[in-house]
Structure formats: structure tokens, C-alpha cells
Protein backbone atom coordinates (compact mmCIF):
# COMPACT_ATOMS: atom_id res chain seq x y z
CA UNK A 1 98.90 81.03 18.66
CA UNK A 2 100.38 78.19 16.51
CA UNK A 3 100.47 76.83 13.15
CA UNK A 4 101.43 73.07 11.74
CA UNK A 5 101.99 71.92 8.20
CA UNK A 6 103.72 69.54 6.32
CA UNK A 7 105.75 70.47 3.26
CA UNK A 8 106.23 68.24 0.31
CA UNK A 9 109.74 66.82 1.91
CA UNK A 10 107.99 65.94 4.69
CA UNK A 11 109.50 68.12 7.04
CA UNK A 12 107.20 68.75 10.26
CA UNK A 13 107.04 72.36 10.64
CA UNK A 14 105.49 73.43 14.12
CA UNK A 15 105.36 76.88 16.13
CA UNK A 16 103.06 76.80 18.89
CA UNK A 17 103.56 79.70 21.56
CA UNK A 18 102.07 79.97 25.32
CA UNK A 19 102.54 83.21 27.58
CA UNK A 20 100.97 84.87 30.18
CA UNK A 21 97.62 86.91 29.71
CA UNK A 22 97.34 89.79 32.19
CA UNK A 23 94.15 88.97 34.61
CA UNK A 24 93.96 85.31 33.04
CA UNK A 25 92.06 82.24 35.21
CA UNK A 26 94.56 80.09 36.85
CA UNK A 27 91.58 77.63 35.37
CA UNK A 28 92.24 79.07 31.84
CA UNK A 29 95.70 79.17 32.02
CA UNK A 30 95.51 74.90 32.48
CA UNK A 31 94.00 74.52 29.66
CA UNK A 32 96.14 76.63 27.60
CA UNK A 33 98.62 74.53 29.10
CA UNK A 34 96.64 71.23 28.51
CA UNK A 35 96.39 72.33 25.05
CA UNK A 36 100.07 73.16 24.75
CA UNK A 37 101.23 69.64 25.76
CA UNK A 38 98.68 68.06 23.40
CA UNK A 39 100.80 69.81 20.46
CA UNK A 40 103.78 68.26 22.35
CA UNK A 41 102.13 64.75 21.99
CA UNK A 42 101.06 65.31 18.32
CA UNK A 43 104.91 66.50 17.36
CA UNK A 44 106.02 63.33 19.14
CA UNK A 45 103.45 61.23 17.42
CA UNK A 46 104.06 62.15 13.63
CA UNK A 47 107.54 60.65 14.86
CA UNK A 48 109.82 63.76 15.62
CA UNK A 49 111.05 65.19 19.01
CA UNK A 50 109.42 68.32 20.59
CA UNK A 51 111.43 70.85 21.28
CA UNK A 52 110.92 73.83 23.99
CA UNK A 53 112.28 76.92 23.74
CA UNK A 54 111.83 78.98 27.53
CA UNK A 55 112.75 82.70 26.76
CA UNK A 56 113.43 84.57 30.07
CA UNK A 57 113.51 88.30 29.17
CA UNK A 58 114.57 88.84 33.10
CA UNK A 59 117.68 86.35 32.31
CA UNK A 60 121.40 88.07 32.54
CA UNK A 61 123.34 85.10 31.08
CA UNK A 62 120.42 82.77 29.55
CA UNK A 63 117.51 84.49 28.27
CA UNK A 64 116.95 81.95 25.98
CA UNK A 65 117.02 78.21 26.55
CA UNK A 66 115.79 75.68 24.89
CA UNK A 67 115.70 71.28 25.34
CA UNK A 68 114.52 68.60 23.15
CA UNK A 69 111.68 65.80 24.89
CA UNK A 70 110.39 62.06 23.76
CA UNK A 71 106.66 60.53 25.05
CA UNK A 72 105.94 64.08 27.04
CA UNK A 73 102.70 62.35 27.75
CA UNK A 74 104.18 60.09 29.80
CA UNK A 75 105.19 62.85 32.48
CA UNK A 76 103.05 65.79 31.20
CA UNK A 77 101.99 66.40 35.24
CA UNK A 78 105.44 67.85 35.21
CA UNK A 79 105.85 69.38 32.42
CA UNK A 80 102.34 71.02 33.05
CA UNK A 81 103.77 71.88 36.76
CA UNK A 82 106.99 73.46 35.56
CA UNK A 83 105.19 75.28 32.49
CA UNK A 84 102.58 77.07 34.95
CA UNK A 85 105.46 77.92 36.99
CA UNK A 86 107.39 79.83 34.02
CA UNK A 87 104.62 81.42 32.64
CA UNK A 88 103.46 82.70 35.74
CA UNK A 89 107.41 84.49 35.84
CA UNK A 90 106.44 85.97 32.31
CA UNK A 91 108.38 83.44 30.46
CA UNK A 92 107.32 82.51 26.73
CA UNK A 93 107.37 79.53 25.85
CA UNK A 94 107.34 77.91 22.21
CA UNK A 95 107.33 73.85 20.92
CA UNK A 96 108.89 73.16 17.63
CA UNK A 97 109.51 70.13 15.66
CA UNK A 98 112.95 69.80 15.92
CA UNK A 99 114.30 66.09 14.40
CA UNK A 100 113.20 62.89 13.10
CA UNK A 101 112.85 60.78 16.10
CA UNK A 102 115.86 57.66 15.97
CA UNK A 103 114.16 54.69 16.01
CA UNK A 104 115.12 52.44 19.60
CA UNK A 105 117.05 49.78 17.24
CA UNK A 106 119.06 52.00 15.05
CA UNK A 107 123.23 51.94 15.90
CA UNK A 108 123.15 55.63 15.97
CA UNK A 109 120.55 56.38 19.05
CA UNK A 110 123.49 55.20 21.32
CA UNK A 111 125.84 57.96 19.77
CA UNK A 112 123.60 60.23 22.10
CA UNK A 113 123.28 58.55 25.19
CA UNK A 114 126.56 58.77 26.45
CA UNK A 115 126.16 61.03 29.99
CA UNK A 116 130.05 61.30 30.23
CA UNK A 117 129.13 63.95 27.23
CA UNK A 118 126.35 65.25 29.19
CA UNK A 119 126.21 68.80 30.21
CA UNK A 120 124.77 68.44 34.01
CA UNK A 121 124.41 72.03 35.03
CA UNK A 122 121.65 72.06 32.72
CA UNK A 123 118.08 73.53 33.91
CA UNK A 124 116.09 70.46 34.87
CA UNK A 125 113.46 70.71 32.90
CA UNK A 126 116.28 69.64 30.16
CA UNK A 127 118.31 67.25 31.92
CA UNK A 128 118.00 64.18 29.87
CA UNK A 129 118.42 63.97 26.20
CA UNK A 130 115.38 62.88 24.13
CA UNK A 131 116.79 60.30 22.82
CA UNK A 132 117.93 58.84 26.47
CA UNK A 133 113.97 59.63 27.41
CA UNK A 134 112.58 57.16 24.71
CA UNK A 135 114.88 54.39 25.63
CA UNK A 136 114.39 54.80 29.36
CA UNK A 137 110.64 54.67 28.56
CA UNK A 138 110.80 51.69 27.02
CA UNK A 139 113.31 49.51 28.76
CA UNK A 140 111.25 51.01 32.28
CA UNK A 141 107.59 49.16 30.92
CA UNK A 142 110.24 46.11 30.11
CA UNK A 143 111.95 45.67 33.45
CA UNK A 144 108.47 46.67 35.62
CA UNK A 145 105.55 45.32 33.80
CA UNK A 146 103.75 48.12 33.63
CA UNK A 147 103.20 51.61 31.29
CA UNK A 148 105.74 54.28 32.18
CA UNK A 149 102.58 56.60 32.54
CA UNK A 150 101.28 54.45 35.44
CA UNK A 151 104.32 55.67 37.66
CA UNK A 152 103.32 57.95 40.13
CA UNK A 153 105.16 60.93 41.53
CA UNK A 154 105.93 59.40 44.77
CA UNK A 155 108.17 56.04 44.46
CA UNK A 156 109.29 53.76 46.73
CA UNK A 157 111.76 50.91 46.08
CA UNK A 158 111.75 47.17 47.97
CA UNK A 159 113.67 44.86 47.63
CA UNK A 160 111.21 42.06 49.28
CA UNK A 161 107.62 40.30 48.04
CA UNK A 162 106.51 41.36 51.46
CA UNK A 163 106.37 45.47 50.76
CA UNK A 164 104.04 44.00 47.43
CA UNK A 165 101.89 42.01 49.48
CA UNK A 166 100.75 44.82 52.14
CA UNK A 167 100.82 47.55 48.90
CA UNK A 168 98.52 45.12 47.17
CA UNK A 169 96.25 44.73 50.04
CA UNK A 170 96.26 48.26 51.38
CA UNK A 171 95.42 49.26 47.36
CA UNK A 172 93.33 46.39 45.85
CA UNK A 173 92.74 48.35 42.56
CA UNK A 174 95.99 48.95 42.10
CA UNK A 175 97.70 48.88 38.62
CA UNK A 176 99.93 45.59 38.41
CA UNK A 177 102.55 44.10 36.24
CA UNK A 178 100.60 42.17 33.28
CA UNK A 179 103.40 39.48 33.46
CA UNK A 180 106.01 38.33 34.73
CA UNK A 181 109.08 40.49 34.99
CA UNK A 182 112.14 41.39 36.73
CA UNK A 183 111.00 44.09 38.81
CA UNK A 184 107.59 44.70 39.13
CA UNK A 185 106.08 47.48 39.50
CA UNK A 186 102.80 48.56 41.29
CA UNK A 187 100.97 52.22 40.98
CA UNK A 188 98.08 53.29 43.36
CA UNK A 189 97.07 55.92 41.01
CA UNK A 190 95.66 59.27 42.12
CA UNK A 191 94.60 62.55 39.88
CA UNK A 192 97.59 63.98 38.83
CA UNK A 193 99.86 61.71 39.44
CA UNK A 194 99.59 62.25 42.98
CA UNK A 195 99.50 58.42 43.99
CA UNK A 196 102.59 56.31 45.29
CA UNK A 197 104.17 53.33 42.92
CA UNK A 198 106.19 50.86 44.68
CA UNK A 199 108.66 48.64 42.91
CA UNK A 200 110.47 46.10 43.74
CA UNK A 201 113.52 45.93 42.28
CA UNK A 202 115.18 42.84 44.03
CA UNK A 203 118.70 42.56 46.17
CA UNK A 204 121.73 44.53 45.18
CA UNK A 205 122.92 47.59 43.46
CA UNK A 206 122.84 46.85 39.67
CA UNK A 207 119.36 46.32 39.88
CA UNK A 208 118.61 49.90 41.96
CA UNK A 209 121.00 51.69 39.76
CA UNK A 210 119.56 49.96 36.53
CA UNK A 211 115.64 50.86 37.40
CA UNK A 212 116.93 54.76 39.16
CA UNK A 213 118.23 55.14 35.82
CA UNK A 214 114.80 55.05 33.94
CA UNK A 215 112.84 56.17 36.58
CA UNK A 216 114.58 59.05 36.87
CA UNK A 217 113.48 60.50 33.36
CA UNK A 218 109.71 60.96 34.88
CA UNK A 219 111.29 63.30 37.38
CA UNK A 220 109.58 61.84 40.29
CA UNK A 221 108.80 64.33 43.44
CA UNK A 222 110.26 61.97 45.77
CA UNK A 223 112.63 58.43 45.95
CA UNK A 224 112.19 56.34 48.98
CA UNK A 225 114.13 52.96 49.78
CA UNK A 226 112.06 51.02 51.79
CA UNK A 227 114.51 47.79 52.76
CA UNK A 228 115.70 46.16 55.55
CA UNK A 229 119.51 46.29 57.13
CA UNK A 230 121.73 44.64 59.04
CA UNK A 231 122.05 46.22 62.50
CA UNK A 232 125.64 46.94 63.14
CA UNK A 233 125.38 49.02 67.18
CA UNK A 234 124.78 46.62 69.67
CA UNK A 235 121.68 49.05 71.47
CA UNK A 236 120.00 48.11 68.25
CA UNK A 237 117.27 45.69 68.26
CA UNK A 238 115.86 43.17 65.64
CA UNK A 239 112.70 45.05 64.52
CA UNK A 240 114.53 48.97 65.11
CA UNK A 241 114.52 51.26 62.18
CA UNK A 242 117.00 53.15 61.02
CA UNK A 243 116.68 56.80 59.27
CA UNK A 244 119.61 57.16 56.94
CA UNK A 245 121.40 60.49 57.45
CA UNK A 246 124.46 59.90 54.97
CA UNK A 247 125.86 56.43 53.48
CA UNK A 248 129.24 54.73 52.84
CA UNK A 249 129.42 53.99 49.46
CA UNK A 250 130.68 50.67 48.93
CA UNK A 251 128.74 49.13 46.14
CA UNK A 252 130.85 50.58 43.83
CA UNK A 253 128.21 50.90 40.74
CA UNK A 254 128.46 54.31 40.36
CA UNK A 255 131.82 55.17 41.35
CA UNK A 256 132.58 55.75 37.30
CA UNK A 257 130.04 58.10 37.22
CA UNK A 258 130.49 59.76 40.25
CA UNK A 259 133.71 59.83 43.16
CA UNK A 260 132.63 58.42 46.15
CA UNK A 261 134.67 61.66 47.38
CA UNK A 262 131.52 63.92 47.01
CA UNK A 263 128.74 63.68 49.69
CA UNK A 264 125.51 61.89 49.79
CA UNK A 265 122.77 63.03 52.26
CA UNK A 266 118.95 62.50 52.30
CA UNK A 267 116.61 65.32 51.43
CA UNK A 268 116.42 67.36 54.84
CA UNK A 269 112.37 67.82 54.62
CA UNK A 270 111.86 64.66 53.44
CA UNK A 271 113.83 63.31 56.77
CA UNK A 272 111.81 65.03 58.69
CA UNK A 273 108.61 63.75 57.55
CA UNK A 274 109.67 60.38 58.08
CA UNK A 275 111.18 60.81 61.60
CA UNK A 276 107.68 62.58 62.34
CA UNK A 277 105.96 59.47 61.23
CA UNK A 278 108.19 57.36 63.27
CA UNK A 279 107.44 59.67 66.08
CA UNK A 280 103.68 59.12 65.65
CA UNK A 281 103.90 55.01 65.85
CA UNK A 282 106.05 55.55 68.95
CA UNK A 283 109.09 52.86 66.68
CA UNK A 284 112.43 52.55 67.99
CA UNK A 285 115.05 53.98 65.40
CA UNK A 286 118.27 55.42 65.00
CA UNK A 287 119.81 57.82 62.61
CA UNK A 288 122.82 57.27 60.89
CA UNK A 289 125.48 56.50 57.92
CA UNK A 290 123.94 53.55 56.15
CA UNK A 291 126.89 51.14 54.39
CA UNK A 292 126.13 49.89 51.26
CA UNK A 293 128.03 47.25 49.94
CA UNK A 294 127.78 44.84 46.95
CA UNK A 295 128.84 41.75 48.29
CA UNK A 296 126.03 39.58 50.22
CA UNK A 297 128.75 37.70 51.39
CA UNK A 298 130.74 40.43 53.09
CA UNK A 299 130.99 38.24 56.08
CA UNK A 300 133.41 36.68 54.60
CA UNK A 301 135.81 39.54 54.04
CA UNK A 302 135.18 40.75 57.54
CA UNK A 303 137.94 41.81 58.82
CA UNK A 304 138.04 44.67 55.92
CA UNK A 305 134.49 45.49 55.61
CA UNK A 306 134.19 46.08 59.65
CA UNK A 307 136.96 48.21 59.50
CA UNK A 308 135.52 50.26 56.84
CA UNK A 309 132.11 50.37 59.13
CA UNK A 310 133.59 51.84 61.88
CA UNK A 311 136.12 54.20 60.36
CA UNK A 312 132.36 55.58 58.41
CA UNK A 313 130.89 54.95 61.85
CA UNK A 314 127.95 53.24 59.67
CA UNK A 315 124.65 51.96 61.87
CA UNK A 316 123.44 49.55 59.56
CA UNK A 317 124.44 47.45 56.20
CA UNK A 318 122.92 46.77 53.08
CA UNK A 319 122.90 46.58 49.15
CA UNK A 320 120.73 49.35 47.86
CA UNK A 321 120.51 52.13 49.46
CA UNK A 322 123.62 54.25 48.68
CA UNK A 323 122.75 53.37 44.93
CA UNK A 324 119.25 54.75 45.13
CA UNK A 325 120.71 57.94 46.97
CA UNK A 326 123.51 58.52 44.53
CA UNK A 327 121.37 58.44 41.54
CA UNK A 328 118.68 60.43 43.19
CA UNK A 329 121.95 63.18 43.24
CA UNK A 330 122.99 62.79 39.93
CA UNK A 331 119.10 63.17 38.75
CA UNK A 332 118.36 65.88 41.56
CA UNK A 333 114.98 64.13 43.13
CA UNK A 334 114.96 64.51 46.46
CA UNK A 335 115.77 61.26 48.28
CA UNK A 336 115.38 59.29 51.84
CA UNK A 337 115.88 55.60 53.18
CA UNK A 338 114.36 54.03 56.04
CA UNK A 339 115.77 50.45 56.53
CA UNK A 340 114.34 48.29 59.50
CA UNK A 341 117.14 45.84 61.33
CA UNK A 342 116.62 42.00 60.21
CA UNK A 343 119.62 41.04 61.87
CA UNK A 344 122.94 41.37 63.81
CA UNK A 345 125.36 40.22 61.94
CA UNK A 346 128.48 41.53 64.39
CA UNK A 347 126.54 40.51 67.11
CA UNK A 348 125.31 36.59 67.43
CA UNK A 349 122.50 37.12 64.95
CA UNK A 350 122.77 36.67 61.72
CA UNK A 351 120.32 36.47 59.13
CA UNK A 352 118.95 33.15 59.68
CA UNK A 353 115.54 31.76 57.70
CA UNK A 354 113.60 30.94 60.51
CA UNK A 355 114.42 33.62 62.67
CA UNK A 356 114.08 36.37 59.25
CA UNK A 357 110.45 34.80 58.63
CA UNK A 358 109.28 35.65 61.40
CA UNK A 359 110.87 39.14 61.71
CA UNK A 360 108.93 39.73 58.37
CA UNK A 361 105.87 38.56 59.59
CA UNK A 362 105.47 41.19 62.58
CA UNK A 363 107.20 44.18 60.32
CA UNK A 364 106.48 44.22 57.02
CA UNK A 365 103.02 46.31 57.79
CA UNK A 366 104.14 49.12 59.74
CA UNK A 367 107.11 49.30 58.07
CA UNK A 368 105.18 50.84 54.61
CA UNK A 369 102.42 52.53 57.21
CA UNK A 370 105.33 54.69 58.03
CA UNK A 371 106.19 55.32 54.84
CA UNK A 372 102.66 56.29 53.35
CA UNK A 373 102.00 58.28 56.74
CA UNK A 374 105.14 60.46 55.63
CA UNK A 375 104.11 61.07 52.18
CA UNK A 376 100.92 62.06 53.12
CA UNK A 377 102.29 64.74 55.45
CA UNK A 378 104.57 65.63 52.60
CA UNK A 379 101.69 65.81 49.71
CA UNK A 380 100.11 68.65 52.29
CA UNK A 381 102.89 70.26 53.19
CA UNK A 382 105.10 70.41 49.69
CA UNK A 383 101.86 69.46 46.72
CA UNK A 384 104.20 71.33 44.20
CA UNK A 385 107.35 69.19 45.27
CA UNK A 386 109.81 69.60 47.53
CA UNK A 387 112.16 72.27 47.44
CA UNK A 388 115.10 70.53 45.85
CA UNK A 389 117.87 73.37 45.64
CA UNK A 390 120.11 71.64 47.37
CA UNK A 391 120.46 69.45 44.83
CA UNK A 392 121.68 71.97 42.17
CA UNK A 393 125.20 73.00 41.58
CA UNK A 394 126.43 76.35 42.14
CA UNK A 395 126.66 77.05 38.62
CA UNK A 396 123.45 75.86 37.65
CA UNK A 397 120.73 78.86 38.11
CA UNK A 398 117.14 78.31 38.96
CA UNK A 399 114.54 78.66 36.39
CA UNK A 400 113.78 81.81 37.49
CA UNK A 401 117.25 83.21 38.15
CA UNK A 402 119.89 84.86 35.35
């Protein structure tokens, strides 16, 4: 049931209610759904946010709870997901017009984007602000080139043209930037969302904090960094992949945000899926603590930055992946790297052109069949997502707890 009308102040007033029906279609129940998030769109469209109210008659502590959104059509394959989900646990669920949406260039928008005032033991469903949800929206289609509804639930981050080139020929009809930007993006779209984008967001941290950041509004399934390393055991071979079990945090981007004192792993299922993969293609790899660092030129610092490697006992080097990782924490999407050794740097062979050209060359396309292999295993094995409740805090209840 639901109602809309404007009154003369032009106040949006909006009630539009979805439960379960007793012995309903799982068929009909979509389109209620579908229907539901179309109110969501028209709320958002007449230029306020829509807000969702979950009441939990089961719930102890929080029967009611409630979150404001911005462009739900953007991710509306998750919101549909995570709707189904609490209706099918008798939840009601109502959208309301709740306030005038800030426009992206007035001074007051970034009153309510500050995360230090965040409250991060919300349910996810209402983990980001609306306000922070426009702006990522639109400074995402900026950086990447493309619409933030072409991303895909399944995103991997390079940092090399390479990883584009075999994307682009494995997917020809793939969606591409439509100009030249900073870090492109590129979406092999599937129904549902169920397709892999893969962007390439350069070398070093500020750039994979930077594009986590917006990314992480869409509430992706799954964060991959797909990068190479330097090799830091001397068993390890140029062209041996390493499986990142934990990482040194030493780019220091997020330290502000969160102490380097609390522990980063990968998502345990997702690890699996890629080891299996490796497994399959018979690859050499290790797994271990990958050390991120900020400085390309850590070489010259070595004496410090070695003894930091071994005291973390790290297996490989690079500039990203601790950044993805962290973020995929503070967002809670489940997370994995697999890095593939370029060079030696502790051990004769550094990263040299000639010598990294051709190590390129005779990597760069098993390197991503690995990747795709695992999230195919993944999409069969987890289509709803992976279980990510590892990635909640103690204090923070599911969706379908008290």
C-alpha cells in the first residue's frame, strides 16, 4: 500500500509499505520489490532522499531502524537482495521522503560527510550517509569514465594497461570509459549485476584508497587486487604468485582512519577460491604477509624498510594492496589479493624495463584467468554473497538478530 502527494509548500509526502504475504510467489514478491525501489527512485528524483524504515518485531534492542539513501538505482540489485532477505524474516518495511536533497556544490553537504562522526556499528544496509552516497556517485563516473550503475558486483583493481588489454579482449562488448580519465573503468555486464568490472586505478595508495572510497557505496560482493609484487624470499621466482594472507601496513593512508594496530586478513572463502584456481593452472605461489608501502623508492631507505619486512616476515612488496584491504574492512566487503612477482629486488633483480616487458608479456593472461576462474567458482558457490560476518563488530547485530 502507499500514497504520494504534494502539499502546497511543496513538501514530498510519501508512505509506501512492503511485507510479507503468507503463501506469496518468490516471483511476486520481486516485483513487489521491483515496484518498491521504483518509489525509491521517484522520491530521489523529485530531489529528496529516500528513507527506509526496517521494523523487526523479533528485535530485543532495535525493532525499529531506519537509514536515509541517494541514486538507489544505482545499486538497487542490493537493495532488492537485502529487501527479499528481510521480508522473508517478516520484517516491514516502509520508504518515506525524508529531506530536500543538498545539492553536490552547496558548503553545507560537507557538514555531513565527516566519517570521524560516523556511527560504524551501524546495520549495513545504512552504512553510508546519503549525502556521502551522492558525492561518491558522482566523483566515481568522474575518476572512471563510466556510469556508477555500470559497476558490477564483482571488482577487481590493476594497477597496469596490461589487466585492460586481456579484460578488453576476453570481453569485446564490454562497457568502456567514454574519455579519457584517471582511472578507467571497464564492466562486463551480466543480469543482475552479476558481471566483473575491472579498474585500473594506477600505482600507489592514494589512488586505491581514493577509488575504495566510492566504490565502496555500491556495496560490491567482492574486492580483488590484481597487481604485481616484488618478491622478497629467495625460493621465489620471477613469474610466482603470491596469495596474500595478512599485510604490513606501511602506506600509511589510512592510518588516521584506522590504527595499523588492528588486523587485516583476506576473506577466508574468498582465499580459498583463489588458491583452488591456482591449484587448477598447476602456478607456483606462496602465501603470505604482503608489505605495502608508499614509497616507490623504498630502495633507497633500505636498511629500514628490510628490517620492517622481516620483523612482519612479509613475502612480497607493493603499493596497493594493504589500502584496498583496509578499506574493504572499514566498508565490510569481503576482500583478497593475488600479486604475481615482477622482480627481486633483495635479490640481484630489480625491476628493470627490459627484463619487466617481457615478464608482462608471458603473465598478464593467466594472471586475470585465475582471477575470473575464482569468481566463477564463487558466483556458484556464494550467488547471494559471501558470508561476510567476520567483518562485523561484536556490537553490531545481524539484520536478523536483536
Amino acid at each position: 500500500m502507499f500514497c504520494i502527494f504534494t502539499s502546497k509548500r511543496s513538501k514530498m509526502v510519501v508512505k509506501y509499505t512492503i511485507e510479507k504475504i503468507p503463501g506469496e510467489k518468490i516471483s511476486d514478491l520481486r516485483q513487489r520489490i521491483a515496484d518498491f525501489l521504483d518509489e525509491m527512485h521517484k522520491i530521489d528524483e523529485a530531489g529528496y532522499y529516500p528513507q527506509l524504515t526496517v521494523k523487526r518485531e523479533w528485535s530485543t534492542h532495535n525493532p525499529a531502524i531506519l537509514g536515509e539513501f541517494a541514486k538507489p538505482r544505482v545499486f538497487s540489485w542490493y537493495l532488492s537482495r537485502e529487501i527479499q532477505r528481510l521480508i522473508q524474516m517478516n520484517a516491514t518495511i516502509e520508504v518515506t521522503a525524508s529531506r530536500k536533497k543538498i545539492p553536490l556544490n552547496d558548503p553545507i553537504l560537507f557538514d555531513n560527510l565527516d566519517e570521524d562522526t560516523w556511527d560504524f556499528t551501524q546495520k549495513k544496509l545504512f552504512l553510508f550517509r546519503a549525502e556521502r552516497i551522492d558525492l561518491s556517485i558522482d566523483r566515481l563516473q568522474h575518476y572512471t569514465g563510466t556510469s556508477a550503475e555500470d559497476f558490477q558486483r564483482y571488482v577487481l583493481f590493476t594497477n597496469y594497461d596490461m589487466h585492460v588489454d586481456v579484460f578488453k579482449q576476453k570481453f569485446p562488448d564490454c562497457v568502456q570509459p567514454n574519455r579519457q580519465v584517471q582511472m578507467p573503468a571497464y564492466h562486463h555486464k551480466e543480469k543482475n549485476n552479476m558481471g566483473i568490472t575491472l579498474v585500473n586505478i594506477g600505482v600507489g595508495p592514494s589512488n586505491a584508497k581514493t577509488c575504495s572510497d566510492h566504490i565502496a557505496v555500491l556495496r560490491p560482493d567482492v574486492m580483488i587486487m590484481v597487481g604485481h609484487c616484488g618478491g622478497l624470499r629467495n625460493h621465489q621466482e620471477i613469474g610466482d604468485f603470491v596469495l596474500a594472507s595478512g599485510y604490513m601496513r606501511a602506506d600509511g593512508v589510512l592510518d588516521d582512519l584506522l590504527p595499523t594496530s588492528v588486523p587485516i586478513t583476506p576473506n577466508y572463502l574468498l582465499n580459498i577460491h583463489l588458491q583452488n584456481a591456482l591449484e587448477s593452472f598447476k602456478l607456483n605461489y606462496r602465501l603470505g604477509t604482503v608489505y605495502t608501502t608508499a614509497n616507490r623508492n623504498w630502495e633507497f631507505s633500505m636498511k629500514r624498510t628490510v628490517a620492517e619486512i622481516h620483523t612482519s616476515r612479509s613475502i612480497a612488496i607493493d603499493m596497493e594492496s594493504a589500502t584496498i584491504a583496509t578499506n574493504g574492512f572499514r566498508y565490510r566487503i569481503p576482500h583478497a589479493t593475488l600479486l604475481c612477482v615482477s622482480d627481486k629486488p633483495l635479490h640481484g633483480k630489480p625491476k628493470l624495463s627490459g627484463a619487466a616487458q617481457n615478464f608482462y608479456q608471458n603473465s598478464k593472461e593467466r594472471h586475470l584467468e585465475v582471477v575470473l576462474n575464482a569468481i566463477e567458482a564463487i558466483k556458484k558457490a556464494n550467488p547471494n554473497g559471501l558470508p561476510n560476518d567476520s567483518l562485523r563488530a561484536s556490537d553490531e547485530p545481524l539484520m536478523g538478530g536483536l
